[in-house]
N, C-alpha and C. Protein backbone atom coordinates (compact mmCIF):
# COMPACT_ATOMS: atom_id res chain seq x y z
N UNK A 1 94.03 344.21 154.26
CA UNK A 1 94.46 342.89 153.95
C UNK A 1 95.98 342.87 154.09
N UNK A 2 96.32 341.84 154.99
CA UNK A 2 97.96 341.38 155.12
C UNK A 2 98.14 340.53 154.22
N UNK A 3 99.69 340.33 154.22
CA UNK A 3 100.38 339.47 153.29
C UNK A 3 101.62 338.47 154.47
N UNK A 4 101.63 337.65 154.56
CA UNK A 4 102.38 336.68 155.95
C UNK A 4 103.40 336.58 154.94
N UNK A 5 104.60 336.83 155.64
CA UNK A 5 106.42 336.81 155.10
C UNK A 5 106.82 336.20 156.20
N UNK A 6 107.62 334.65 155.86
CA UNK A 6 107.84 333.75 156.63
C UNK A 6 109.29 334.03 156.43
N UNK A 7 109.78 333.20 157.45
CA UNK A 7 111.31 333.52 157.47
C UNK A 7 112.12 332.33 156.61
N UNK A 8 113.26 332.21 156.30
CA UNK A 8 113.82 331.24 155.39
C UNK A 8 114.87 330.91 156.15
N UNK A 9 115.69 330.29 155.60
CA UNK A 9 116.95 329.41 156.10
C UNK A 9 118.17 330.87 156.03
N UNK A 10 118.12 331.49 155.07
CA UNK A 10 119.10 332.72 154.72
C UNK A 10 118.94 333.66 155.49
N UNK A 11 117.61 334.13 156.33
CA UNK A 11 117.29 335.01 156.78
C UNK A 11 116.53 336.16 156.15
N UNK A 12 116.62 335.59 154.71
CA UNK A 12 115.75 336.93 154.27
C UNK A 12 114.24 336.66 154.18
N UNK A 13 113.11 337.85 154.28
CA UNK A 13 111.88 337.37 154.26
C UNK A 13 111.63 337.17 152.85
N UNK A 14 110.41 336.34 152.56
CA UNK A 14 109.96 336.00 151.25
C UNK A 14 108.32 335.86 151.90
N UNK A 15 107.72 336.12 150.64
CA UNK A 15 106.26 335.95 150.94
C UNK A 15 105.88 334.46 150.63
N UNK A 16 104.38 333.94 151.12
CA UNK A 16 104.51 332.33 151.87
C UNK A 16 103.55 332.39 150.06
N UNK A 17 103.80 331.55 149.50
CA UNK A 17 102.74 331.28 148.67
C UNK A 17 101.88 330.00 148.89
N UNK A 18 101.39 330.12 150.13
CA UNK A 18 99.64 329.61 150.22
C UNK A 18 98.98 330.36 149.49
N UNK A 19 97.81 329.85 149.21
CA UNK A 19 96.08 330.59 149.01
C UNK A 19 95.40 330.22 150.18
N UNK A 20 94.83 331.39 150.41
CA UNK A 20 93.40 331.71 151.93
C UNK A 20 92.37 331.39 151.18
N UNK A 21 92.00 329.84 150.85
CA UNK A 21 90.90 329.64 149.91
C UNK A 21 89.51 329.73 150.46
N UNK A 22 89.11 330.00 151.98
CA UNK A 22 88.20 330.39 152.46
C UNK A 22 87.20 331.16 151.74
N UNK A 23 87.93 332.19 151.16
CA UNK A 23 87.25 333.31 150.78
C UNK A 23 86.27 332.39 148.78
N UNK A 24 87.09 331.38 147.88
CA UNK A 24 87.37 331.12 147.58
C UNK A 24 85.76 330.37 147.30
N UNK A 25 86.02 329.21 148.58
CA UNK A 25 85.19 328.46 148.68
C UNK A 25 83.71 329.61 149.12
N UNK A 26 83.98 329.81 149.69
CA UNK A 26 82.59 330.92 149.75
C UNK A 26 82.21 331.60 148.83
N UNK A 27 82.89 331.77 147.60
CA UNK A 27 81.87 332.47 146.46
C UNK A 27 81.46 331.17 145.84
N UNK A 28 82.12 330.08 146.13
CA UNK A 28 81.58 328.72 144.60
C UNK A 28 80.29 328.84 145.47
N UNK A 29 80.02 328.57 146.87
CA UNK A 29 79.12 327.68 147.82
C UNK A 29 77.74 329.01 147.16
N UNK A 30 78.47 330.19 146.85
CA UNK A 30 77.06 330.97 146.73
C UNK A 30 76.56 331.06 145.91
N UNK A 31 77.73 330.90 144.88
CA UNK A 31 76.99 330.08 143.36
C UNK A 31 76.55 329.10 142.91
N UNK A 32 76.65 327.92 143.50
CA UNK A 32 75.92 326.51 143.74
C UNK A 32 74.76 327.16 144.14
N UNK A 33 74.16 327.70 145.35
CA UNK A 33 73.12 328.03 145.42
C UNK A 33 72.02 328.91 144.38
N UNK A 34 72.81 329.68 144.17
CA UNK A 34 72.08 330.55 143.49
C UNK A 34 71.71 330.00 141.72
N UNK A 35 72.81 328.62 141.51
CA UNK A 35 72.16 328.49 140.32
C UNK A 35 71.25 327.24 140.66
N UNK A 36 71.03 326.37 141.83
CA UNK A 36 70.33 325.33 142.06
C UNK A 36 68.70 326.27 142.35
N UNK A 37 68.61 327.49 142.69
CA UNK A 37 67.45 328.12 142.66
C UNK A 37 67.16 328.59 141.40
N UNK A 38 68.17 328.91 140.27
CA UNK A 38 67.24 329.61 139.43
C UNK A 38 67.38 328.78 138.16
N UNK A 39 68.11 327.53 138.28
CA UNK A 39 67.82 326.74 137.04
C UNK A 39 66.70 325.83 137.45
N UNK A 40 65.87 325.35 137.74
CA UNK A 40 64.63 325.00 137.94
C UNK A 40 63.76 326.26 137.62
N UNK A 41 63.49 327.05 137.67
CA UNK A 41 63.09 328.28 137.50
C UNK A 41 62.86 328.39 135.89
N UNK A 42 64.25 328.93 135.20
CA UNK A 42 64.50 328.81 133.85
C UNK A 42 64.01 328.02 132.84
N UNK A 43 63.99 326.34 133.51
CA UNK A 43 63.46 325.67 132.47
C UNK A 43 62.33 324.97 132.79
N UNK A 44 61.61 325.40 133.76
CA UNK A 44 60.32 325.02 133.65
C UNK A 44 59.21 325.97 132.60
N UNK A 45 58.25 324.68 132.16
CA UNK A 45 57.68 325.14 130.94
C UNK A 45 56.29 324.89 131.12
N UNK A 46 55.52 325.59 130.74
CA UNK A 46 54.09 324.71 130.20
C UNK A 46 53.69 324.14 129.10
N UNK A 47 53.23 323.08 129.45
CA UNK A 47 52.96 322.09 128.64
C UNK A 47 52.02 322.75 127.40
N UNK A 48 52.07 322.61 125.82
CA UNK A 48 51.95 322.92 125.28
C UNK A 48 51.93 321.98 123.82
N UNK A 49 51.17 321.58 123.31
CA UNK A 49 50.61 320.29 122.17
C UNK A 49 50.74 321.84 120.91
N UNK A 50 52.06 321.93 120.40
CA UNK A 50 51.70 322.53 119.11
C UNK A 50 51.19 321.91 117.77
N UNK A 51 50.56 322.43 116.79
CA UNK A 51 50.10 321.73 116.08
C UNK A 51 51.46 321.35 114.91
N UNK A 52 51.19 320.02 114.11
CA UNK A 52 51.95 319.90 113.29
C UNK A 52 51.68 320.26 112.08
N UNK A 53 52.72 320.12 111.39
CA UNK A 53 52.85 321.43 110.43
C UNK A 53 52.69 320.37 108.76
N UNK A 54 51.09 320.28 108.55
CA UNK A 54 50.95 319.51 107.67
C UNK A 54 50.15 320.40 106.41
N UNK A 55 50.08 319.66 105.55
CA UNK A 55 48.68 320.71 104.49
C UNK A 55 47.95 320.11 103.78
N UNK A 56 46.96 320.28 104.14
CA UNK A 56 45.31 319.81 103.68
C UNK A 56 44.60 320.10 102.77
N UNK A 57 44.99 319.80 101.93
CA UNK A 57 44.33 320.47 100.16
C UNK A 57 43.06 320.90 100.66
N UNK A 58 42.36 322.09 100.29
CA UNK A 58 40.99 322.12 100.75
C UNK A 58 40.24 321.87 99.46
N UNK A 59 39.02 321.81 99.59
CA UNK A 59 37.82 321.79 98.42
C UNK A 59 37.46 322.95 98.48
N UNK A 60 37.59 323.73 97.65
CA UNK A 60 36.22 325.12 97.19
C UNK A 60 35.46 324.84 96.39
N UNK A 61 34.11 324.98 97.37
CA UNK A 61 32.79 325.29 96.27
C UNK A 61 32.46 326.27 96.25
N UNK A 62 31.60 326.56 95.01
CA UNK A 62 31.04 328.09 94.77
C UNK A 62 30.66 328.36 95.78
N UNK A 63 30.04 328.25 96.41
CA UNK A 63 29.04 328.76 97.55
C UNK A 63 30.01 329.53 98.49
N UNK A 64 31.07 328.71 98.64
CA UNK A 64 32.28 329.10 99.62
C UNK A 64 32.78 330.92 99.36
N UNK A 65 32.94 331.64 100.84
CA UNK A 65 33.60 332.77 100.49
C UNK A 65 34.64 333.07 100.35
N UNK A 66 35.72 333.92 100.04
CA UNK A 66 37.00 334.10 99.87
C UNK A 66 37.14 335.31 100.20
N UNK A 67 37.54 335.55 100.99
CA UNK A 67 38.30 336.72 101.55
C UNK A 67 39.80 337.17 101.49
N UNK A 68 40.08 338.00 101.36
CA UNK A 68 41.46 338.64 101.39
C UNK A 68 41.88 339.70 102.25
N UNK A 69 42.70 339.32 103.54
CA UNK A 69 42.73 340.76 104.21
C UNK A 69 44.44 341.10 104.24
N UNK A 70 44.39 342.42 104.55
CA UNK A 70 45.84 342.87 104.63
C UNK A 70 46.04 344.23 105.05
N UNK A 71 46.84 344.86 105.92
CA UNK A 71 47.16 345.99 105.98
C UNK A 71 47.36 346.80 105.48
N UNK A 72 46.83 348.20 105.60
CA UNK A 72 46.71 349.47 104.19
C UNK A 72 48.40 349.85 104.53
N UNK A 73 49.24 349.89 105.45
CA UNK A 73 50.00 350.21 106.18
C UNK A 73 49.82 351.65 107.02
N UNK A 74 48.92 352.19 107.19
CA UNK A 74 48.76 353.11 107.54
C UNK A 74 47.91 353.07 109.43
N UNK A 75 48.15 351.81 109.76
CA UNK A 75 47.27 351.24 110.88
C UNK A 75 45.85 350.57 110.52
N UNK A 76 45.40 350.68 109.14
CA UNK A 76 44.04 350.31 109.18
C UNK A 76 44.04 349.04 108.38
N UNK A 77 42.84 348.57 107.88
CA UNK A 77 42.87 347.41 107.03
C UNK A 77 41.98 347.40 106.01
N UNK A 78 42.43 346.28 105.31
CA UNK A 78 41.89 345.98 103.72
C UNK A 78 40.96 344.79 103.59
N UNK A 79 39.94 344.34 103.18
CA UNK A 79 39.36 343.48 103.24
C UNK A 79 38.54 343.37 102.26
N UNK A 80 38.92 342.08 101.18
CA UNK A 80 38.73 341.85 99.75
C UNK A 80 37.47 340.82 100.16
N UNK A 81 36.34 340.95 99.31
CA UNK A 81 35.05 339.73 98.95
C UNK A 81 35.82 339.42 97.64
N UNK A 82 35.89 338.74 97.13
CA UNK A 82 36.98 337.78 96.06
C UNK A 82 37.80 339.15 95.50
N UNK A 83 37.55 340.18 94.57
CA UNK A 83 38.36 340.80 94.93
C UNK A 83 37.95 342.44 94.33
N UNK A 84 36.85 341.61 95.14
CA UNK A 84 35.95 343.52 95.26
C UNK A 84 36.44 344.01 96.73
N UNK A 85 36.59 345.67 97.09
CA UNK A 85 37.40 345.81 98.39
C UNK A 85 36.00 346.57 99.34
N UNK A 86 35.90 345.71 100.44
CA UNK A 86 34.79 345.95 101.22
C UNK A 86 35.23 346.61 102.56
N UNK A 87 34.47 347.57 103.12
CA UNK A 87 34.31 347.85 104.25
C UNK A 87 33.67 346.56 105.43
N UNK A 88 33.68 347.15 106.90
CA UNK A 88 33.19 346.03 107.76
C UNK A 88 31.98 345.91 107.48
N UNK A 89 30.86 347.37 107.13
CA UNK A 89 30.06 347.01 107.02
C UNK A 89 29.25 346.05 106.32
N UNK A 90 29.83 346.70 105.17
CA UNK A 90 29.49 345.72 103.75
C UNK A 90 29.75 344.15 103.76
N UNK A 91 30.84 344.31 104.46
CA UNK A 91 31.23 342.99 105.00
C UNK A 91 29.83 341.94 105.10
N UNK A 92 29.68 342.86 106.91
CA UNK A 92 28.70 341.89 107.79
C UNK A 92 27.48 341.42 106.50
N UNK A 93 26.86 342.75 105.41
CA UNK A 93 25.80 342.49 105.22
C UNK A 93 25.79 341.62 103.56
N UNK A 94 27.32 341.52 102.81
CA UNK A 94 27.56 340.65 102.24
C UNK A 94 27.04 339.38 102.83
N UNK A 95 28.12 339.38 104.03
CA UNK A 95 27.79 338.01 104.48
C UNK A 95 26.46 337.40 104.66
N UNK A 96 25.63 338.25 105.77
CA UNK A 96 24.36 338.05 105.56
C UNK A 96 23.50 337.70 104.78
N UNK A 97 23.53 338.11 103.73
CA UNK A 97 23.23 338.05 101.88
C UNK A 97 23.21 336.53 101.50
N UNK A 98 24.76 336.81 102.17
CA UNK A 98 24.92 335.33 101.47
C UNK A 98 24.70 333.88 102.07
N UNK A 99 24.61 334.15 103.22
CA UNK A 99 23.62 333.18 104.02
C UNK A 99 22.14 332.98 103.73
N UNK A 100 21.84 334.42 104.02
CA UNK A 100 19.83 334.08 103.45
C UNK A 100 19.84 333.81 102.38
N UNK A 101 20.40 333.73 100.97
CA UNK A 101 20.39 333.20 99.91
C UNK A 101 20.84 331.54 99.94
N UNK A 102 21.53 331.36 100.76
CA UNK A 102 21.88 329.97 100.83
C UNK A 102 20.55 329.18 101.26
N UNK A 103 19.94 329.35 102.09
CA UNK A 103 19.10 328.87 103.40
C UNK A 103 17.72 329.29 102.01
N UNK A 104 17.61 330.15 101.53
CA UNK A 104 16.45 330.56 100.33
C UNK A 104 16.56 329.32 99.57
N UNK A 105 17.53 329.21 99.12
CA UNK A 105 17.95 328.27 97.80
C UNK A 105 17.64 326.64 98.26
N UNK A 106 18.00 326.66 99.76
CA UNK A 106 17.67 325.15 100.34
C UNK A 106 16.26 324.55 100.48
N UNK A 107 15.81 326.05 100.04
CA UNK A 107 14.29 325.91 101.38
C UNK A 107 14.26 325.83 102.04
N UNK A 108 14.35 326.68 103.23
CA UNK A 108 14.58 326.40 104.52
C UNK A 108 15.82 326.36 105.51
N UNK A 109 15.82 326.97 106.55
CA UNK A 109 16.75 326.59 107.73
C UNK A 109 16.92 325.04 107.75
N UNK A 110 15.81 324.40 107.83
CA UNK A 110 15.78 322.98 107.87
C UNK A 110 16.15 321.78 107.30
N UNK A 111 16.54 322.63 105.88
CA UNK A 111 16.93 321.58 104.90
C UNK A 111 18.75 322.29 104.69
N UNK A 112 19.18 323.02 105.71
CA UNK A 112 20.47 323.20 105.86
C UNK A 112 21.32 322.22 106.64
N UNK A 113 22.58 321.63 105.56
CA UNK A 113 23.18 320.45 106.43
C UNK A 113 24.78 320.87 106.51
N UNK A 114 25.60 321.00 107.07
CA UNK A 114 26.96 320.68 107.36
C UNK A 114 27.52 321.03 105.72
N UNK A 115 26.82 320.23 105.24
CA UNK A 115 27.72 320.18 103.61
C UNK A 115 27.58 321.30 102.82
N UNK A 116 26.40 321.70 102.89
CA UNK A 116 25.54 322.65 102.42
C UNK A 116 25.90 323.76 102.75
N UNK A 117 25.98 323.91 103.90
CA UNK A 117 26.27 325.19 104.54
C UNK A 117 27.79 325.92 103.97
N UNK A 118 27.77 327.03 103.88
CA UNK A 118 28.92 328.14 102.64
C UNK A 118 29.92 328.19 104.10
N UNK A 119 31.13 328.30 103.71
CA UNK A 119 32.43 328.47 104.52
C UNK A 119 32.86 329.61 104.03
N UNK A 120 33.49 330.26 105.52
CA UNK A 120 34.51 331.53 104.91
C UNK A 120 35.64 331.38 104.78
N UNK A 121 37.12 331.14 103.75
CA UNK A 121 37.96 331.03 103.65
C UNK A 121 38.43 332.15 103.64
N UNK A 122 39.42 332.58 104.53
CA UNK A 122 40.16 333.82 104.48
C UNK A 122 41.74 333.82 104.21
N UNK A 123 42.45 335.33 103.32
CA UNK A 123 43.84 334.38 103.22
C UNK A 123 44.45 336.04 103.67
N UNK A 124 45.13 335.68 104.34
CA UNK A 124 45.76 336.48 105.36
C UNK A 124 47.34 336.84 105.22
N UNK A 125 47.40 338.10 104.71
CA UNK A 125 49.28 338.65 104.02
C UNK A 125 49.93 338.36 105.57
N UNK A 126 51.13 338.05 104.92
CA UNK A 126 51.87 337.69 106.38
C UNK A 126 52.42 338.64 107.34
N UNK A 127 52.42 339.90 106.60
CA UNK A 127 52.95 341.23 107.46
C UNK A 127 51.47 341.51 108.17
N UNK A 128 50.47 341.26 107.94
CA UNK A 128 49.05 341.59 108.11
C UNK A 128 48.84 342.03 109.67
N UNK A 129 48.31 343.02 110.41
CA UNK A 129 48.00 342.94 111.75
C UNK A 129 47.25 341.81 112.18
N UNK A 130 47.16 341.80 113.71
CA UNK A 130 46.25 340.52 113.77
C UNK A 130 44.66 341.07 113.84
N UNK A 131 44.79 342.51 114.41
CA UNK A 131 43.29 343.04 114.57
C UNK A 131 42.77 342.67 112.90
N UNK A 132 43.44 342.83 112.01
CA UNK A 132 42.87 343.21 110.97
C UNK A 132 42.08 341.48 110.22
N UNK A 133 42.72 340.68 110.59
CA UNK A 133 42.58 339.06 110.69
C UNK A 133 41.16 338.81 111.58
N UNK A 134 41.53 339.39 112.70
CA UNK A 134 40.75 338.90 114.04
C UNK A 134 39.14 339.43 113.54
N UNK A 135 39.39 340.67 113.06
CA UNK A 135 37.88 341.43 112.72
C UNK A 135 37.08 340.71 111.72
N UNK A 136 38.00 340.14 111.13
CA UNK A 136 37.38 339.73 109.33
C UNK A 136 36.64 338.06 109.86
N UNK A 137 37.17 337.56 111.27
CA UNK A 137 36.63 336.21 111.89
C UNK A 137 35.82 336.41 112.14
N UNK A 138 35.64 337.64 113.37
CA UNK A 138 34.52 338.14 114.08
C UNK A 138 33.03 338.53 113.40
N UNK A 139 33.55 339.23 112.05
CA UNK A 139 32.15 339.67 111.15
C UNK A 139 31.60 338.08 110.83
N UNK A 140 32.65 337.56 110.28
CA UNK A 140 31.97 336.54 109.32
C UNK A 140 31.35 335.55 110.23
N UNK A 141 31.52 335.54 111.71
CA UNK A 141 30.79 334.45 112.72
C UNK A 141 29.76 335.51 113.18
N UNK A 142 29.76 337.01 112.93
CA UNK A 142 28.74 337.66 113.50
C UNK A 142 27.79 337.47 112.51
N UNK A 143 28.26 337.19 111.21
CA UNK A 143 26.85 337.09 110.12
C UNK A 143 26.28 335.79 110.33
N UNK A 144 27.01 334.99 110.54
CA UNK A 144 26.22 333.87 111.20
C UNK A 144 27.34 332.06 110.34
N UNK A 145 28.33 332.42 109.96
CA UNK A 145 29.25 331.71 109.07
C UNK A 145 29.63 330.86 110.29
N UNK A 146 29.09 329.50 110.09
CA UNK A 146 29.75 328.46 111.74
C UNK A 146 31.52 327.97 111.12
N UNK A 147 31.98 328.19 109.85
CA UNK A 147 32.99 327.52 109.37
C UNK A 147 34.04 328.42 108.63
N UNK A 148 34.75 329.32 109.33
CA UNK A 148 35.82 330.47 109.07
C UNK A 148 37.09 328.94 108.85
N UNK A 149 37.41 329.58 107.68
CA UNK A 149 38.78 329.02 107.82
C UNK A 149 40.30 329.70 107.08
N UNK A 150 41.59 329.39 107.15
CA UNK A 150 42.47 330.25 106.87
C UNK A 150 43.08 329.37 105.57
N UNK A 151 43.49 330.28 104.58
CA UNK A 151 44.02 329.51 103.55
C UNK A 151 45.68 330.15 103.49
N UNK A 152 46.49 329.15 103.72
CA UNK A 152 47.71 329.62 103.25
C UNK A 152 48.48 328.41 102.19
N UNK A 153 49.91 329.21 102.41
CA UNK A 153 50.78 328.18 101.32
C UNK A 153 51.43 327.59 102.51
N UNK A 154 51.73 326.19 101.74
CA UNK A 154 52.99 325.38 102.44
C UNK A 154 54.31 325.57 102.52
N UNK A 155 55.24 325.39 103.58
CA UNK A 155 56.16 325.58 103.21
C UNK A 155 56.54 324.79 102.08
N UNK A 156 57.91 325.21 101.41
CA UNK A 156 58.66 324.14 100.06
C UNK A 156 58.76 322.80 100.93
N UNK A 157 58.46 322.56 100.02
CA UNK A 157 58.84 320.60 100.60
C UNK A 157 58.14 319.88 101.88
N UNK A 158 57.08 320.93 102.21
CA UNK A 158 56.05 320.11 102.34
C UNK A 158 55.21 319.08 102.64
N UNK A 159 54.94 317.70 103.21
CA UNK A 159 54.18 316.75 102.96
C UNK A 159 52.90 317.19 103.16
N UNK A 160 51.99 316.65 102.33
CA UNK A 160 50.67 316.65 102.29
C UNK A 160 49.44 315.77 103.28
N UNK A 161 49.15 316.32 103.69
CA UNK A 161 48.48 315.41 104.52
C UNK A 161 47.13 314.73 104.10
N UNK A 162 47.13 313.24 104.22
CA UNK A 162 46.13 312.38 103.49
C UNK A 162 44.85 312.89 103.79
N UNK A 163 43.73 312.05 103.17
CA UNK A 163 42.06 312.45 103.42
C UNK A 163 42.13 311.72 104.80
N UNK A 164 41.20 312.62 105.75
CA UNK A 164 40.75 312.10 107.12
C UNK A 164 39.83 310.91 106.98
N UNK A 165 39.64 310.50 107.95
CA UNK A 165 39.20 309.05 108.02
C UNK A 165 38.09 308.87 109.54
């Protein structure tokens, strides 16, 4: 790379202070490009309906189960029937139990309705794995429970969300 020393009125040289903005303009032009390719890129998203963040007093009836799961911390898990501590097995055949006693008590498969039918409420520590969550769904729909549901707290302050309609 040269440097151009123009001549002056005195005779002595001095260097020309232009800029060779060529060089200049050729890095903006490659950065215009390169961010017109990768900001479209960046903020494209998929569409995604999260749920809102409301809380639904639930009803418990007796019939209803309660579960408690949580991590032993040791990789494995804990899993409370109200707050006796059960294995999977015991689990599945709790559950079971407690279905054919439901369906006994109705008389019948047939005289089982929506209302009737026992729910599993499960309440899930927040450090909790998810296998250990995911398993405690899986038994209780493998025993035959059509209505798993999760019980937590609200955040402070809260709104409550009205009766459905």
């Amino acid at each position: 790379m040269g440097m151009n020393v123009g001549q002056e009125g005195d005779g002595e040289e001095t260097p020309m202070s232009d800029i060779n903005t060529t060089p200049l303009v050729d890095v903006m032009l490659v950065l215009l490009i390169i961010f017109l390719i990768a900001i479209p890129v960046v903020i494209q998203t998929v569409p995604v309906e999260l749920p809102k963040v409301t809380f639904e007093p639930t009803t418990t009836k007796p019939e209803n189960v309660s579960l408690s799961v949580r991590g032993d911390g040791a990789g494995g898990c804990e899993v409370y029937w109200n707050l006796e501590k059960v294995n999977s097995e015991e689990l599945l055949d709790r559950a079971v139990k407690k279905l054919e006693d439901t369906v006994a008590a109705a008389g019948g498969a047939e005289n089982i309705t929506e209302e009737t039918m026992p729910e599993a409420h499960i309440r899930g520590d927040i450090n909790t794995p998810y296998k250990c969550i995911g398993g405690a769904v899986f038994t209780m729909q493998m025993a035959g429970f059509a209505r798993v549901g999760f019980i937590s707290e609200p955040p402070a302050g809260a709104a409550t969300a009205g009766p459905r309609l």
